[in-house]
N, C-alpha and C. Protein backbone atom coordinates (compact mmCIF):
# COMPACT_ATOMS: atom_id res chain seq x y z
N UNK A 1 18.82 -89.99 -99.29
CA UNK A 1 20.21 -90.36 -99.48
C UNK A 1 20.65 -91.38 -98.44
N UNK A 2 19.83 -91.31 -97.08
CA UNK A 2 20.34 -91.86 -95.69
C UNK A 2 20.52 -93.80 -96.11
N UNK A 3 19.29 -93.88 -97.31
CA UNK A 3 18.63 -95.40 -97.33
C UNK A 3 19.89 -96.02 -98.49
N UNK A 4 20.47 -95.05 -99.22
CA UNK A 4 21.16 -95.68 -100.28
C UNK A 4 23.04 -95.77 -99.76
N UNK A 5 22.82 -95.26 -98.07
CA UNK A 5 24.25 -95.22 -98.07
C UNK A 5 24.10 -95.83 -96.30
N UNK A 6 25.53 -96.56 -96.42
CA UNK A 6 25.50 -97.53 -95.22
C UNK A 6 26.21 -96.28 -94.36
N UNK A 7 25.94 -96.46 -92.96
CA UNK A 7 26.59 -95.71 -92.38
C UNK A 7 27.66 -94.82 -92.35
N UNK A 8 28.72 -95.99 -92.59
CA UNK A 8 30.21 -95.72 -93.01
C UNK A 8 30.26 -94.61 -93.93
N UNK A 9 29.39 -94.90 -94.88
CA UNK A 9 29.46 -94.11 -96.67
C UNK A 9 28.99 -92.79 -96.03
N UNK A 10 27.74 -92.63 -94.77
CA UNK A 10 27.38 -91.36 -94.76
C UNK A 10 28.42 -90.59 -94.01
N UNK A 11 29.07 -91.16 -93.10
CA UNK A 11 30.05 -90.71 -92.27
C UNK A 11 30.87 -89.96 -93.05
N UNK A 12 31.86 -90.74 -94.01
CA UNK A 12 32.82 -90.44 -94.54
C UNK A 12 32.30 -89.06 -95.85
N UNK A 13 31.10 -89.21 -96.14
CA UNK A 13 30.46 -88.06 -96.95
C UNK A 13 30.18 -86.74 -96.28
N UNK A 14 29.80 -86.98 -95.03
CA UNK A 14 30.02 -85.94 -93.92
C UNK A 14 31.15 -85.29 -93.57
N UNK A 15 32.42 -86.22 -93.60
CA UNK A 15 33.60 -85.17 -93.08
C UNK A 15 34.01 -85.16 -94.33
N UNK A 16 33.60 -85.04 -95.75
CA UNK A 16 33.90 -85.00 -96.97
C UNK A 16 33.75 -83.20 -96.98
N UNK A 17 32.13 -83.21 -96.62
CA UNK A 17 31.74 -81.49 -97.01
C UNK A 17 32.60 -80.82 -95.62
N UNK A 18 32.38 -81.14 -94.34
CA UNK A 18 33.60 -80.58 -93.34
C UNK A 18 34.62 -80.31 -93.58
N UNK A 19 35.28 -80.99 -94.28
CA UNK A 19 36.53 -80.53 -94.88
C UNK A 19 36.98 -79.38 -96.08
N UNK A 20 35.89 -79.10 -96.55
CA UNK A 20 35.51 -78.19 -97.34
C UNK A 20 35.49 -76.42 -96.80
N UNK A 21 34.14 -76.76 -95.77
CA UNK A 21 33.74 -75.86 -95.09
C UNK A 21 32.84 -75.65 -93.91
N UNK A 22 32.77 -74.84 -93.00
CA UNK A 22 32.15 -75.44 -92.17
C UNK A 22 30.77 -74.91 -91.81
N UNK A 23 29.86 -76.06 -91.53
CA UNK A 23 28.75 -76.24 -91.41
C UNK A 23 27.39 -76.26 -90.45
N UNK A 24 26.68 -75.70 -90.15
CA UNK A 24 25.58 -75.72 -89.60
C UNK A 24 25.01 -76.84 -89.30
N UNK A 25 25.11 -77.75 -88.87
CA UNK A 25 24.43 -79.43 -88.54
C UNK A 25 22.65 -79.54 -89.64
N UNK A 26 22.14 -78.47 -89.49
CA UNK A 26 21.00 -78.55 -90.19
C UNK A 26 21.00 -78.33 -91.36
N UNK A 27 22.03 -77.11 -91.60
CA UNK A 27 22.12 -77.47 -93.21
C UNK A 27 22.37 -78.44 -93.94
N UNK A 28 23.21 -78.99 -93.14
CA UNK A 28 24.54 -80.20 -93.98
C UNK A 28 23.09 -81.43 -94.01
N UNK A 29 22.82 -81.31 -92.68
CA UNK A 29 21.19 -82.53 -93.14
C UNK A 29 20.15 -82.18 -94.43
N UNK A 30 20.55 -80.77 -94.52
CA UNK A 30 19.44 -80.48 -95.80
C UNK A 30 19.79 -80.83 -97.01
N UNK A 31 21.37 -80.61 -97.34
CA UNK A 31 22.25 -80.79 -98.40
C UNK A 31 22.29 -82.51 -99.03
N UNK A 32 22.45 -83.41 -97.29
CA UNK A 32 22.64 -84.59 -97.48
C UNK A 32 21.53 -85.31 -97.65
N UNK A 33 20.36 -84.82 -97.45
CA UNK A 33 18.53 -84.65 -97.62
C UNK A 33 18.86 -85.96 -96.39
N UNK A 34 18.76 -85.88 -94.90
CA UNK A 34 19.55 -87.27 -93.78
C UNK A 34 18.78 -86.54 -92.89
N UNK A 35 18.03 -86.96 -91.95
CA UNK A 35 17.25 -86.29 -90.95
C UNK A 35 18.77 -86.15 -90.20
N UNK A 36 18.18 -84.45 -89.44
CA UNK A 36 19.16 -83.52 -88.69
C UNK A 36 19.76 -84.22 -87.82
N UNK A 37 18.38 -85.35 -86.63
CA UNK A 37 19.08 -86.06 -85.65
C UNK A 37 20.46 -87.12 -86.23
N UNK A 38 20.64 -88.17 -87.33
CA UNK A 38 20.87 -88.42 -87.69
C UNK A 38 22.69 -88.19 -88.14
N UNK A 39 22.53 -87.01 -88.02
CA UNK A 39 23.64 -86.27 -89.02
C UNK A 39 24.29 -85.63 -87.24
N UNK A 40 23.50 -85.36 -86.27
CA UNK A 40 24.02 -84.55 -84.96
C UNK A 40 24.70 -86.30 -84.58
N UNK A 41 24.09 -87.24 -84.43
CA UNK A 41 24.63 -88.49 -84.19
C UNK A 41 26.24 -88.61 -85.08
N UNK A 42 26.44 -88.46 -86.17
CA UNK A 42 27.57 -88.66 -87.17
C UNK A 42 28.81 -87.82 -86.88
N UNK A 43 27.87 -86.22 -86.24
CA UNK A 43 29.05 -85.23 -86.12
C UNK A 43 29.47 -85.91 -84.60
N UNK A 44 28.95 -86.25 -84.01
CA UNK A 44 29.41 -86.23 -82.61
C UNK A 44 29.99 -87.05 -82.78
N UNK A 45 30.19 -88.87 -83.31
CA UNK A 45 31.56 -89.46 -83.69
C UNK A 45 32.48 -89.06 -84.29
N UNK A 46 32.37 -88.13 -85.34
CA UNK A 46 33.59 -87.50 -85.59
C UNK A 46 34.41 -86.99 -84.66
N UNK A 47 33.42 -86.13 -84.20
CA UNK A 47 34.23 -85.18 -82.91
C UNK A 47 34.89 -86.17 -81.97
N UNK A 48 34.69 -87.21 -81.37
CA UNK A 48 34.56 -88.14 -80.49
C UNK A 48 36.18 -88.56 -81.04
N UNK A 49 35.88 -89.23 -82.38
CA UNK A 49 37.10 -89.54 -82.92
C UNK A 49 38.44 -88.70 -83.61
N UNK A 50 38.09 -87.47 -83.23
CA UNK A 50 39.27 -86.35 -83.33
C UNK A 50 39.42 -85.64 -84.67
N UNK A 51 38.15 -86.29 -85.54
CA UNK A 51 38.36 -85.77 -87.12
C UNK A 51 37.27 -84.55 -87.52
N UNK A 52 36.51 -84.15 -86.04
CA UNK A 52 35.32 -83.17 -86.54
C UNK A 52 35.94 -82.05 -85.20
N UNK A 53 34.98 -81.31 -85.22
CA UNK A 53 35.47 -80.25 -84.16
C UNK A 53 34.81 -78.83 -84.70
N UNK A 54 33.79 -78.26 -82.84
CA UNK A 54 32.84 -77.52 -83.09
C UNK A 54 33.71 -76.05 -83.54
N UNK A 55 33.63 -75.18 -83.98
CA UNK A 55 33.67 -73.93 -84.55
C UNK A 55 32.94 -72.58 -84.42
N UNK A 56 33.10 -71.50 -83.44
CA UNK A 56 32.38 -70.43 -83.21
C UNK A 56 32.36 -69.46 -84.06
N UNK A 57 31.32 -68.30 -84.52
CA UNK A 57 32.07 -67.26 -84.67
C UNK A 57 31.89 -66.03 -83.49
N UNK A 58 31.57 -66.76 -83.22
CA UNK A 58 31.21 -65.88 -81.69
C UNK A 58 30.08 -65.67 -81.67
N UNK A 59 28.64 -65.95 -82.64
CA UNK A 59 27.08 -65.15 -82.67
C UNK A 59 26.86 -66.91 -83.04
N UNK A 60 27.14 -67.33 -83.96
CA UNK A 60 26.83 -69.09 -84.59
C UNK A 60 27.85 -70.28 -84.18
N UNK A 61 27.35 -71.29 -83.85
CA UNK A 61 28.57 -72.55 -83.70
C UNK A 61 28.11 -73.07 -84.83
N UNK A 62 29.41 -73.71 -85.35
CA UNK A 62 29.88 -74.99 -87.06
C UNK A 62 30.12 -75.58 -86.22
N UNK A 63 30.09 -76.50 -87.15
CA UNK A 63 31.08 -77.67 -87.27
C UNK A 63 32.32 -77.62 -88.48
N UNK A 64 33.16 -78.31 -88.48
CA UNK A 64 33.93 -78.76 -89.07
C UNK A 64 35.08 -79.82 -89.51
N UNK A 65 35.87 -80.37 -90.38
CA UNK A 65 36.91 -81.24 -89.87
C UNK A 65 37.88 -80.28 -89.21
N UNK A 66 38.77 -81.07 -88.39
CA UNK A 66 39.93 -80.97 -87.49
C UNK A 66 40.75 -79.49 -88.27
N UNK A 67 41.07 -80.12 -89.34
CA UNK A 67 42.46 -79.19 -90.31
C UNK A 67 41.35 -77.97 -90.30
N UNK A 68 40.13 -78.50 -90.80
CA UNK A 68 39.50 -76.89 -91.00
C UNK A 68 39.20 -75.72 -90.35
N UNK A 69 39.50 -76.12 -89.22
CA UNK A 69 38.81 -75.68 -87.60
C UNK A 69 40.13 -74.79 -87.65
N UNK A 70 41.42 -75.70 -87.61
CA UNK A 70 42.69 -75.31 -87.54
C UNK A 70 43.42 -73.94 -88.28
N UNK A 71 42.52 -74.58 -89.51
CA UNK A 71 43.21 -73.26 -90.48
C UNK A 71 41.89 -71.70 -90.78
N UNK A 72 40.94 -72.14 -90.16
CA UNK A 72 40.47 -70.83 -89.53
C UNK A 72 40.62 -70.21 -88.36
N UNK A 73 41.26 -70.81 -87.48
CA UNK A 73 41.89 -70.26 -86.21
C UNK A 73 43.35 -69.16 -86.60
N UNK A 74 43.89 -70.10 -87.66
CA UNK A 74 44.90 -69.55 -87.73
C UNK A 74 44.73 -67.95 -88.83
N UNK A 75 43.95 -68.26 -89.41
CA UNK A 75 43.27 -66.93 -90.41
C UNK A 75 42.64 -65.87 -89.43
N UNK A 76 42.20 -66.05 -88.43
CA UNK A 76 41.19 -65.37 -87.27
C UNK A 76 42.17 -64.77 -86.46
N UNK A 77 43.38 -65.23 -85.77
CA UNK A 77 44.43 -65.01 -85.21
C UNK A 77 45.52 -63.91 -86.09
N UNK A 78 45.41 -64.45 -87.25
CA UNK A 78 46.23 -63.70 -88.57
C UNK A 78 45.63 -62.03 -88.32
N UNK A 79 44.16 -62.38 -88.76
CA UNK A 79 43.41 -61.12 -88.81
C UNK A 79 43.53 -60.03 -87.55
N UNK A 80 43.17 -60.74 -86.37
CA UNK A 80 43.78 -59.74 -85.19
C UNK A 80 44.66 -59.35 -84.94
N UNK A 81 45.59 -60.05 -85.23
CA UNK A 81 47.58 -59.25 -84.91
C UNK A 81 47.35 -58.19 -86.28
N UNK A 82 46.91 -58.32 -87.28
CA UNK A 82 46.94 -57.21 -88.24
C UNK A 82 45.70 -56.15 -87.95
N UNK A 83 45.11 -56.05 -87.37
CA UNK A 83 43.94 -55.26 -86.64
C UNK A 83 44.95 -54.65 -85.43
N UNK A 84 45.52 -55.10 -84.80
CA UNK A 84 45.92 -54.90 -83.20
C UNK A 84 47.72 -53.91 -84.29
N UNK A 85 47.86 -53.87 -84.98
CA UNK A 85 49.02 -53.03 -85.31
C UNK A 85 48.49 -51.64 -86.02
């Protein structure tokens, strides 16, 4: 897929599935068939440029876009104040 798409195209296809859901760096290279290094290079401009952003669950780190990161924080936070009552 890496040869039929110019940088830009893979970039923007990258925070395409991030925005979706968030991802394992190796999977998303398996999905995008893009060697892993490749794709760790793409996430780290995202991140760099404020539109990606890493994701724990406390045992695995994602990735993800920005909003997505956001609105599982806020679901994770949701979940503990309703645990903690």
């Amino acid at each position: 897929m890496a040869e039929e798409m110019s940088k830009e195209e893979l970039k923007q296809k990258v925070l395409e599935y991030l925005s979706k859901k968030p991802w394992q760096t190796r999977d998303l290279a398996k999905v995008l068939r893009v060697k892993k290094k490749e794709i760790d290079k793409i996430v780290l401009e995202l991140i760099e440029e404020g539109k990606a952003d890493y994701w724990s669950t406390g045992s695995t780190t994602y990735v993800a876009s920005k909003e997505k990161v956001l609105e599982m924080e806020q679901k994770r936070s949701h979940m503990t104040e309703e645990e903690g009552e």
